[in-house]
Protein backbone atom coordinates (compact mmCIF):
# COMPACT_ATOMS: atom_id res chain seq x y z
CA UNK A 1 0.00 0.00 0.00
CA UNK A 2 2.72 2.69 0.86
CA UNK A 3 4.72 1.75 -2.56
CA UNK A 4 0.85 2.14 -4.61
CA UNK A 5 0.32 5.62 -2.21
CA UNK A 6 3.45 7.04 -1.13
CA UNK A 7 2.83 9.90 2.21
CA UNK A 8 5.24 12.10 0.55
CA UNK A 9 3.71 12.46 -3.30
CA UNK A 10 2.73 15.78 -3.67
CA UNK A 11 -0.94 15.16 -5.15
CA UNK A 12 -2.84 18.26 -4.18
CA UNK A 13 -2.04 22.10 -6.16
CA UNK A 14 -2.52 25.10 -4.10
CA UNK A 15 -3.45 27.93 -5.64
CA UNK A 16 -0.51 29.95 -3.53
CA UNK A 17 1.68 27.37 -2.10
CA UNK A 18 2.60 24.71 -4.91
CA UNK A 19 2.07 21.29 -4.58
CA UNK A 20 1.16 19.25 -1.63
CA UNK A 21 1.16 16.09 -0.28
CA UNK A 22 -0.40 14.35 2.62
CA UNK A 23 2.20 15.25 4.83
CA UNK A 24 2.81 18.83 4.05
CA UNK A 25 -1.06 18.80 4.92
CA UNK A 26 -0.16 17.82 8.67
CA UNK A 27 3.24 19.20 9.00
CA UNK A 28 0.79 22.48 8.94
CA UNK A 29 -0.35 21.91 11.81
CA UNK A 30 2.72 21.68 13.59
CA UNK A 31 3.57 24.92 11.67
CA UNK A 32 0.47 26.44 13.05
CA UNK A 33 -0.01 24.52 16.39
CA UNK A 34 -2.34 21.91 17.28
CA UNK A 35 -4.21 24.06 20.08
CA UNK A 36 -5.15 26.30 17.20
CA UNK A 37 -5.47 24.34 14.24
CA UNK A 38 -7.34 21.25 15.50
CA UNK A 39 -8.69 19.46 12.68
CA UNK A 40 -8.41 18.75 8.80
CA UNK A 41 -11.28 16.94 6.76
CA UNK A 42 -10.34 15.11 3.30
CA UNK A 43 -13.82 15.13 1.20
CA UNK A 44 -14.39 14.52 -2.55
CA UNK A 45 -15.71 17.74 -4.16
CA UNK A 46 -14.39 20.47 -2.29
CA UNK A 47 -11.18 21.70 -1.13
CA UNK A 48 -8.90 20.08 2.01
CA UNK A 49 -10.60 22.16 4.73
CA UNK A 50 -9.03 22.84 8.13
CA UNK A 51 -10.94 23.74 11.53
CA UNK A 52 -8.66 26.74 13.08
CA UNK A 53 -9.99 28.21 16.25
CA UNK A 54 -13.38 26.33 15.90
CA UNK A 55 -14.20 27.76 12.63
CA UNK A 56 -13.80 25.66 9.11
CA UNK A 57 -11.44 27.15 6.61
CA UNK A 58 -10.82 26.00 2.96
CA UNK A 59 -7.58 25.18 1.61
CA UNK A 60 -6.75 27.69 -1.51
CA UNK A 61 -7.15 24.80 -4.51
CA UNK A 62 -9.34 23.06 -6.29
CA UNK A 63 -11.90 20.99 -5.32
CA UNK A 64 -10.53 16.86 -4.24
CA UNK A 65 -11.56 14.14 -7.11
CA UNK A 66 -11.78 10.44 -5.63
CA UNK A 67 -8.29 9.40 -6.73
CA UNK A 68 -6.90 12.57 -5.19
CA UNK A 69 -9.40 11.70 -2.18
CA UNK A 70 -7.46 8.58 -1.83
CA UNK A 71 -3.92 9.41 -2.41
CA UNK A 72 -3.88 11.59 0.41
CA UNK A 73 -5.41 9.24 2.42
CA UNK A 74 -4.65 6.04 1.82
CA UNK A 75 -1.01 6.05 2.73
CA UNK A 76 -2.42 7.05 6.69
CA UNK A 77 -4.01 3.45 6.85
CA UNK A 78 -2.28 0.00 6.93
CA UNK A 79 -3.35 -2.24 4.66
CA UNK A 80 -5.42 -3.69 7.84
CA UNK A 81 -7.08 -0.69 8.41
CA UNK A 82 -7.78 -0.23 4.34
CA UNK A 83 -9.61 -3.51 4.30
CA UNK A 84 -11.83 -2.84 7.14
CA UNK A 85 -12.96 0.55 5.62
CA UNK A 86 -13.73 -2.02 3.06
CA UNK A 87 -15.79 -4.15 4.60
CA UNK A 88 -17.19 -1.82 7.03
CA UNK A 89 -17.15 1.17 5.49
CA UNK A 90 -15.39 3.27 8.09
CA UNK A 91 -12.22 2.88 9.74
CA UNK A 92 -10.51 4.92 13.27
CA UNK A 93 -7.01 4.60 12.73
CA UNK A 94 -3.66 6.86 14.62
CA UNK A 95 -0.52 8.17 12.76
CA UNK A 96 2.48 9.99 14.10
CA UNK A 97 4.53 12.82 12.38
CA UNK A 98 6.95 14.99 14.50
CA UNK A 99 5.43 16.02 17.83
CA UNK A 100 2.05 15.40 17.18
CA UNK A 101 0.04 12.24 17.01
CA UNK A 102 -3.20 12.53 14.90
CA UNK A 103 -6.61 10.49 15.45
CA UNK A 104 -8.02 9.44 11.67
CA UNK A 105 -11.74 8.59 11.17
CA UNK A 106 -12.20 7.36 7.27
CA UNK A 107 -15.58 6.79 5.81
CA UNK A 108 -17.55 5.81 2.70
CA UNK A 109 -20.02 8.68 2.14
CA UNK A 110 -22.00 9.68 -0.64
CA UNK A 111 -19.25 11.35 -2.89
CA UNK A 112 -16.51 8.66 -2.28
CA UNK A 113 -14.02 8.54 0.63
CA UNK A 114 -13.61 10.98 3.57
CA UNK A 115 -11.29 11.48 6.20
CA UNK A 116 -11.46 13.92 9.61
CA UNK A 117 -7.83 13.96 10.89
CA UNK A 118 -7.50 15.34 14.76
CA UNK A 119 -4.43 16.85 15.72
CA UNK A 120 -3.16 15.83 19.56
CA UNK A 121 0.26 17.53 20.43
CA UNK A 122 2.78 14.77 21.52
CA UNK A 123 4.08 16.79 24.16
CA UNK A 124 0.96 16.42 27.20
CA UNK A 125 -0.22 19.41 28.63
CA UNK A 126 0.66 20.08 32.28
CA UNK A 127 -2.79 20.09 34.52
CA UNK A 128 -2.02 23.23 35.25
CA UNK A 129 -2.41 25.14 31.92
CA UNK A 130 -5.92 23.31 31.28
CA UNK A 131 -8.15 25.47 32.82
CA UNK A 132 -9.45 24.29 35.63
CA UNK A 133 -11.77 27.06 37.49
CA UNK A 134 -10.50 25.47 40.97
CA UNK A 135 -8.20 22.84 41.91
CA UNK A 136 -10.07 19.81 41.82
CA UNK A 137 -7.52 18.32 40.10
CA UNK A 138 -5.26 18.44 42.97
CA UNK A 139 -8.04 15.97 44.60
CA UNK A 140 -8.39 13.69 41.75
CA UNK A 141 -4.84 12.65 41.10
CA UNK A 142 -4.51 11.81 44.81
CA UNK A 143 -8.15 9.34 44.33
CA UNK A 144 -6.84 5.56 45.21
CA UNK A 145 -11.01 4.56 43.54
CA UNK A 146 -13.88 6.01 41.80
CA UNK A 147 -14.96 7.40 38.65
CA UNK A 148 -14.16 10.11 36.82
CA UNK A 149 -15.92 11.25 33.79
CA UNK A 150 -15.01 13.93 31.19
CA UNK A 151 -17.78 15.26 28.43
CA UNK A 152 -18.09 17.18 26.18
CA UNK A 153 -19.16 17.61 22.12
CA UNK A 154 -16.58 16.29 19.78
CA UNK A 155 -13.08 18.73 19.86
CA UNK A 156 -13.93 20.13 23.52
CA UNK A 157 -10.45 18.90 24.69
CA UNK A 158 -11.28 15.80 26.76
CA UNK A 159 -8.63 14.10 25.76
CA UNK A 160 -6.55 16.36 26.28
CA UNK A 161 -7.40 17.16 30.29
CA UNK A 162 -7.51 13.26 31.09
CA UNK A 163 -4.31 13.06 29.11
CA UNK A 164 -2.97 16.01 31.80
CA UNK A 165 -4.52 14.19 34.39
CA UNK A 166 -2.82 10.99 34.08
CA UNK A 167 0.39 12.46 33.36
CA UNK A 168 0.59 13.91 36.37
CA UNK A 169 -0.21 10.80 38.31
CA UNK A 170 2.19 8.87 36.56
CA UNK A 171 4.83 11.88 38.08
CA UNK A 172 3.67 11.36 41.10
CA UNK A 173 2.26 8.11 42.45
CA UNK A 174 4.26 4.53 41.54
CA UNK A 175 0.99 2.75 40.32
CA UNK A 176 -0.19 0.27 37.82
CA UNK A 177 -2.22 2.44 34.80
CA UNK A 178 -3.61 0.86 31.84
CA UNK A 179 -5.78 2.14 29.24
CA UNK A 180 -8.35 1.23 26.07
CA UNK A 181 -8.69 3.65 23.64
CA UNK A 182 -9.81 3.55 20.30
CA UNK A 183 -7.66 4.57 18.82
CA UNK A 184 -4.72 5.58 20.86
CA UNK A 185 -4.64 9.09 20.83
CA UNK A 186 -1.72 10.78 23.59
CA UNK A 187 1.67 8.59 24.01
CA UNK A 188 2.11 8.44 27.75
CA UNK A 189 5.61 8.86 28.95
CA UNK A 190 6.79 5.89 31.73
CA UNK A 191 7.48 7.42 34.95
CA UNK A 192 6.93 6.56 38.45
CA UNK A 193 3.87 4.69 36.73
CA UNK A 194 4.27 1.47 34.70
CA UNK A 195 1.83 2.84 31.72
CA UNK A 196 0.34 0.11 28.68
CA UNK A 197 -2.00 1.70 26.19
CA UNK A 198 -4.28 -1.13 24.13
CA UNK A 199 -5.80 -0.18 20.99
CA UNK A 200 -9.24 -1.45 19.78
CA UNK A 201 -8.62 -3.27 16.67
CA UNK A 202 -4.59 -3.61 17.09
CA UNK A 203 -4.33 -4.91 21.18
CA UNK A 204 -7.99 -5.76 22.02
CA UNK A 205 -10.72 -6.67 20.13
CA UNK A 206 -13.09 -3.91 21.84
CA UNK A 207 -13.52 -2.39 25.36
CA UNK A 208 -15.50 -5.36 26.89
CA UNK A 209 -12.65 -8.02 26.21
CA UNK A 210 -9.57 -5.35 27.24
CA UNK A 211 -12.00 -4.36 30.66
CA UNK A 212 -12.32 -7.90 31.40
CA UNK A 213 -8.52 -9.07 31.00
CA UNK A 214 -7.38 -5.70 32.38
CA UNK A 215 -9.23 -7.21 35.91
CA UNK A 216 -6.38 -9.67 35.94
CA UNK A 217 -3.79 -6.90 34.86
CA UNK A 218 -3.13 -5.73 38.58
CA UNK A 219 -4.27 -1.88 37.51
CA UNK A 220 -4.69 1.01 40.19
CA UNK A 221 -5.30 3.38 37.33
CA UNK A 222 -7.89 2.61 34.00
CA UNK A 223 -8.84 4.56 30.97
CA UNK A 224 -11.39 3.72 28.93
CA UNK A 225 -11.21 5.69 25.99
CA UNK A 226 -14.95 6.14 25.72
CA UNK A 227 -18.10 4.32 27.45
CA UNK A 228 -20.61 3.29 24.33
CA UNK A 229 -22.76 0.57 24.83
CA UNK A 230 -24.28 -1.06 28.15
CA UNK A 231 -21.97 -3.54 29.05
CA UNK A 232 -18.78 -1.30 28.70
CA UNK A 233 -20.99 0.92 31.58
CA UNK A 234 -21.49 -1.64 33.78
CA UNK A 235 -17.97 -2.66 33.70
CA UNK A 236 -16.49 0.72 34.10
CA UNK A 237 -18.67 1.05 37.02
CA UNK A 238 -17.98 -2.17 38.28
CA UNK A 239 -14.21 -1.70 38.03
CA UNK A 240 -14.80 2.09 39.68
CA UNK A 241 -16.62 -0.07 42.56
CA UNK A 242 -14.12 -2.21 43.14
CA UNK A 243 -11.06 0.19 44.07
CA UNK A 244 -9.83 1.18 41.30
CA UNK A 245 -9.16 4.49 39.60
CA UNK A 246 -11.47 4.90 36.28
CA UNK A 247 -11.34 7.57 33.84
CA UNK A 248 -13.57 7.59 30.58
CA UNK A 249 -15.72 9.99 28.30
CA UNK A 250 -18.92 10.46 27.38
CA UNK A 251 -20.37 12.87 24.40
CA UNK A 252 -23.38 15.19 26.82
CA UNK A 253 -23.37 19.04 27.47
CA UNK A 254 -23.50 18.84 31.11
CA UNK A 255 -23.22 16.96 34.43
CA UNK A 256 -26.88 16.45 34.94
CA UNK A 257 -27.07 14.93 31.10
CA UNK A 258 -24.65 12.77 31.94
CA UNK A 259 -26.08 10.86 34.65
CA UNK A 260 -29.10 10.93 32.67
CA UNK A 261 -27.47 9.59 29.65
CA UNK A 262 -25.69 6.70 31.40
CA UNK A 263 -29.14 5.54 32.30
CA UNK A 264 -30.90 5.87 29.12
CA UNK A 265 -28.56 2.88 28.06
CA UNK A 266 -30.20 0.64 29.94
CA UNK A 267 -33.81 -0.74 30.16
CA UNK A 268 -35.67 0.90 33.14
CA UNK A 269 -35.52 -2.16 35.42
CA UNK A 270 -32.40 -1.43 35.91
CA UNK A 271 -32.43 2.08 36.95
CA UNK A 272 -32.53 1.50 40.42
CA UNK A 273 -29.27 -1.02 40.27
CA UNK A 274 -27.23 1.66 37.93
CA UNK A 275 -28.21 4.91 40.06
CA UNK A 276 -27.22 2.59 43.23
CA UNK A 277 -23.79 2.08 41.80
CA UNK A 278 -23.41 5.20 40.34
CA UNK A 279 -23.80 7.41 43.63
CA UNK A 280 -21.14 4.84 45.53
CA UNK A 281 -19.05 4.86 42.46
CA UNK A 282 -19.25 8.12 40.88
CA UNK A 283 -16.42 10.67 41.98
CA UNK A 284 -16.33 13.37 39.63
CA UNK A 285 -17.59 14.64 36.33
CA UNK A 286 -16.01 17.65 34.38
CA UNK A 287 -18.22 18.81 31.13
CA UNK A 288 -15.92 20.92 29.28
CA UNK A 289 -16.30 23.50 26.11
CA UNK A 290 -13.77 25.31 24.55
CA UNK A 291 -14.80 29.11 24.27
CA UNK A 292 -12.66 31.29 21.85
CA UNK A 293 -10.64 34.09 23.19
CA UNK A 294 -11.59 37.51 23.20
CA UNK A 295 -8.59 38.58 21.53
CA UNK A 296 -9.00 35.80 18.46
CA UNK A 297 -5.69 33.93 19.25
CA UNK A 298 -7.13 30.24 19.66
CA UNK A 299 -10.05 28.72 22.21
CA UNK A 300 -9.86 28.74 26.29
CA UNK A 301 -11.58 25.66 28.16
CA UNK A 302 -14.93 26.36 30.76
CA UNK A 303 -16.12 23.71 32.74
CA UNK A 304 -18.97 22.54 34.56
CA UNK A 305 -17.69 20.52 38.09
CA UNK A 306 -20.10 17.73 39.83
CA UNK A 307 -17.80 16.89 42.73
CA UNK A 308 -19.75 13.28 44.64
CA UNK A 309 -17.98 13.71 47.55
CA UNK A 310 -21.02 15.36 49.97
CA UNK A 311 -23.61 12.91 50.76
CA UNK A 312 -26.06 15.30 49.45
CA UNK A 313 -25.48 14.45 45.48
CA UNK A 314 -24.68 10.47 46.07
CA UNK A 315 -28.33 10.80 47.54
CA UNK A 316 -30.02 12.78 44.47
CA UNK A 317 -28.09 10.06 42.53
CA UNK A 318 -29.29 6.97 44.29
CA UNK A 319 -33.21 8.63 44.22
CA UNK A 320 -33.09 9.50 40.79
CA UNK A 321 -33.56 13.27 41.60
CA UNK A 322 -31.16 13.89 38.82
CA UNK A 323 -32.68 17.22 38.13
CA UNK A 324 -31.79 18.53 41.51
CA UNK A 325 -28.34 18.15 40.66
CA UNK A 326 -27.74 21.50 39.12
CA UNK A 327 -28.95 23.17 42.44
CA UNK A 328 -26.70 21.56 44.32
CA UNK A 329 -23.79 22.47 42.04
CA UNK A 330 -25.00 25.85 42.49
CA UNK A 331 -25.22 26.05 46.25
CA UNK A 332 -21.61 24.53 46.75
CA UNK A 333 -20.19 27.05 44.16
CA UNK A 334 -21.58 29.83 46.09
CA UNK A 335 -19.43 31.38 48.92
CA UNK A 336 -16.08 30.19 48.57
CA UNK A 337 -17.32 26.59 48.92
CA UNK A 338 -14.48 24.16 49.88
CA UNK A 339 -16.60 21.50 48.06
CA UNK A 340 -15.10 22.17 44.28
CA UNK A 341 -18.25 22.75 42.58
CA UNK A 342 -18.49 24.63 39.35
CA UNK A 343 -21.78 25.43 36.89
CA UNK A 344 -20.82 26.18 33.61
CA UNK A 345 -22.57 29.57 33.81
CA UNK A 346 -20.10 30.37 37.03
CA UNK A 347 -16.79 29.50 35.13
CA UNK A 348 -17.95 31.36 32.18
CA UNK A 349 -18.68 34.40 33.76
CA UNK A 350 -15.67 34.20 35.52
CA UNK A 351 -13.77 34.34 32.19
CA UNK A 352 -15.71 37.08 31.01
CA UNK A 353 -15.19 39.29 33.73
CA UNK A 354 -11.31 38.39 33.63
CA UNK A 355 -11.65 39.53 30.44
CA UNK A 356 -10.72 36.19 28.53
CA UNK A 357 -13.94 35.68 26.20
CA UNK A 358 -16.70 38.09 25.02
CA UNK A 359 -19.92 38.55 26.94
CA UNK A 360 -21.88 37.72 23.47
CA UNK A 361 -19.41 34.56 22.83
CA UNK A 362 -19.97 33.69 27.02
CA UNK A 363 -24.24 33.98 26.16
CA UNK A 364 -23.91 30.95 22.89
CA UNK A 365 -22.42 28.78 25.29
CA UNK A 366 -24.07 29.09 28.37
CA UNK A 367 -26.63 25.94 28.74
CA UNK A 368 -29.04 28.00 30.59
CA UNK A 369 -29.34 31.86 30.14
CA UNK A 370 -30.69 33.16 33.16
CA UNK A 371 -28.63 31.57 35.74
CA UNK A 372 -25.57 32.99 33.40
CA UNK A 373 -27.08 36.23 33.47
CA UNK A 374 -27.65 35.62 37.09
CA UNK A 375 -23.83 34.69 37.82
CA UNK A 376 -22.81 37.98 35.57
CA UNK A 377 -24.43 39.82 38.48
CA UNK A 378 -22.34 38.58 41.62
CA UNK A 379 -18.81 39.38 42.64
């Protein structure tokens, strides 16, 4: 395959910047950096187009044909990737160049072929410089068991804060960690930690079959790339249960959606047993957006901070009085709380008024209005 589609053939005319190939196309975002320039999608019938600073922008060229479509990417699978898009008609797939690592989703779509390539810096972030309105962190790398969930839409930067996060345990503690991801997106250094990352499709066959070995692994620390069907819950849950340290990801807006969401994938008979383990299991969840800056120069993180460490939310949890999470979140944000609560519509007024994002940009992504307007109004 890489003698029929060589990376480096220059394939693609720009109308200002000569002739490209697959890897000049990445090697821009290097050029660039990956904070800013976050994504590139490959699609028959219109121009390479790059996401910078959360907005799409369109290569200078012509529009892609198929066989350009698949010379630039068709040299970023192995051949075993390039006969599951066959079969299945999309493939997730990881390649390296430089300092970055990038996370490839291919697809069969109308036109012919398409690719979305995510940019992840090689070099991890430290905690410090995510964002974090308090230091909950602090709290979380120090957790021997429990749960701890980070959401978000696609290209909020969960990745990138669990990444930080288990970094920095791997500095500090000397502990077993072991993750599933699919595929594997951030290369985690060895240090006190003894790290293995397992790779749907290349080390495990899928997240069920790597959670159930990884019980006879000896892990204090998991990561599961992402919880999608039932029995991957139930087994991240369990695992959180039975002291160890679980980190995943889920795709919802806020921490109230998120409980809710983990229980819409199961039938309601088994409500009662999910909401029992989730408020003993549960130890944090962080739903994340990334806002762009007031001054245009790339996208700052706010986040929303359900801390289960007060018997208060456990019991709203174990009830199902999911929607009297929010007030709770509220309450212990109020006054200097030492309970490391956060609403989204707190942290994002507390950008705005540090003058880090606009007051019209803050309003698009608050998830409720009037308690943002609310929170404008305090110290």
């Amino acid at each position: 395959m890489s003698e029929q589609y060589p990376a480096s053939a220059k394939v693609y005319s720009t109308e200002n910047l000569g002739k490209w190939s697959i890897l000049d196309m990445l090697a821009y975002f290097e050029e660039k950096g990956a904070m800013r320039v976050s994504d590139l999608h490959i699609k028959v019938g219109v121009p390479p187009v790059y996401r910078i600073d959360g907005e799409l922008v369109k290569l200078k060229g012509p529009a892609i044909t198929e066989e350009i479509a698949k010379q630039l990417i068709y040299p970023l699978l192995s051949d075993e990737n390039l006969s599951r898009l066959q079969s299945l008609y999309s493939v997730d797939s990881s390649y390296r160049l430089g300092s970055l690592q990038f996370r490839i989703n291919v697809f069969k779509e109308n036109d012919g072929i398409c690719a979305a390539i995510r940019a992840l810096s090689m070099n991890i972030p430290k905690v410090e410089t995510i964002g974090f309105p308090n230091n909950i962190w602090e709290d979380i790398i120090d957790r021997k068991q429990g749960l701890v969930l980070v959401t978000g839409i696609t290209g909020a930067g969960k990745s990138t804060t669990i990444a930080s996060l288990i970094d920095r345990i791997s500095e500090k503690h000397a502990c077993r960690i072991i993750s599933i991801e699919d595929p594997i997106e951030y290369i985690y250094p060895q240090k006190k930690s003894v790290t293995s990352q397992r790779e749907i499709g290349k080390d495990v066959k899928s997240f069920v079959d790597g959670l159930r070995a990884m019980m006879r692994e000896d892990p204090d620390v998991i990561f599961v790339g992402e919880m999608r069907d039932p029995e991957t819950i139930a087994m991240t849950l369990m695992a959180a249960e039975t002291g160890h340290l679980v980190f995943s990801t889920l795709h919802t807006r806020d921490a109230t959606g998120t409980v809710t969401r983990i229980l819409d994938y199961f039938p309601s008979e088994r409500h009662d047993e999910v909401r029992n383990q989730l408020s003993l299991g549960l130890a944090c969840i962080i739903s994340q957006k990334l806002i762009p800056k007031k001054d245009g120069k790339g996208r700052l993180v706010a986040m929303e901070i359900l801390n289960n460490k007060n018997y208060a939310c456990a019991n709203l949890i174990r009830l199902g009085k999911i929607e009297q999470l929010y007030s709770q979140m509220q309450t212990k944000t109020k006054g200097g709380s030492d309970e490391k609560m956060m609403t989204m519509e707190k942290h994002l007024s507390m950008l705005v008024k540090q003058d880090k994002i606009d007051l019209l940009e803050a309003q698009k992504w608050a998830n409720n209005i009037t308690t943002f307007i609310d929170a404008m109004k305090r110290d």
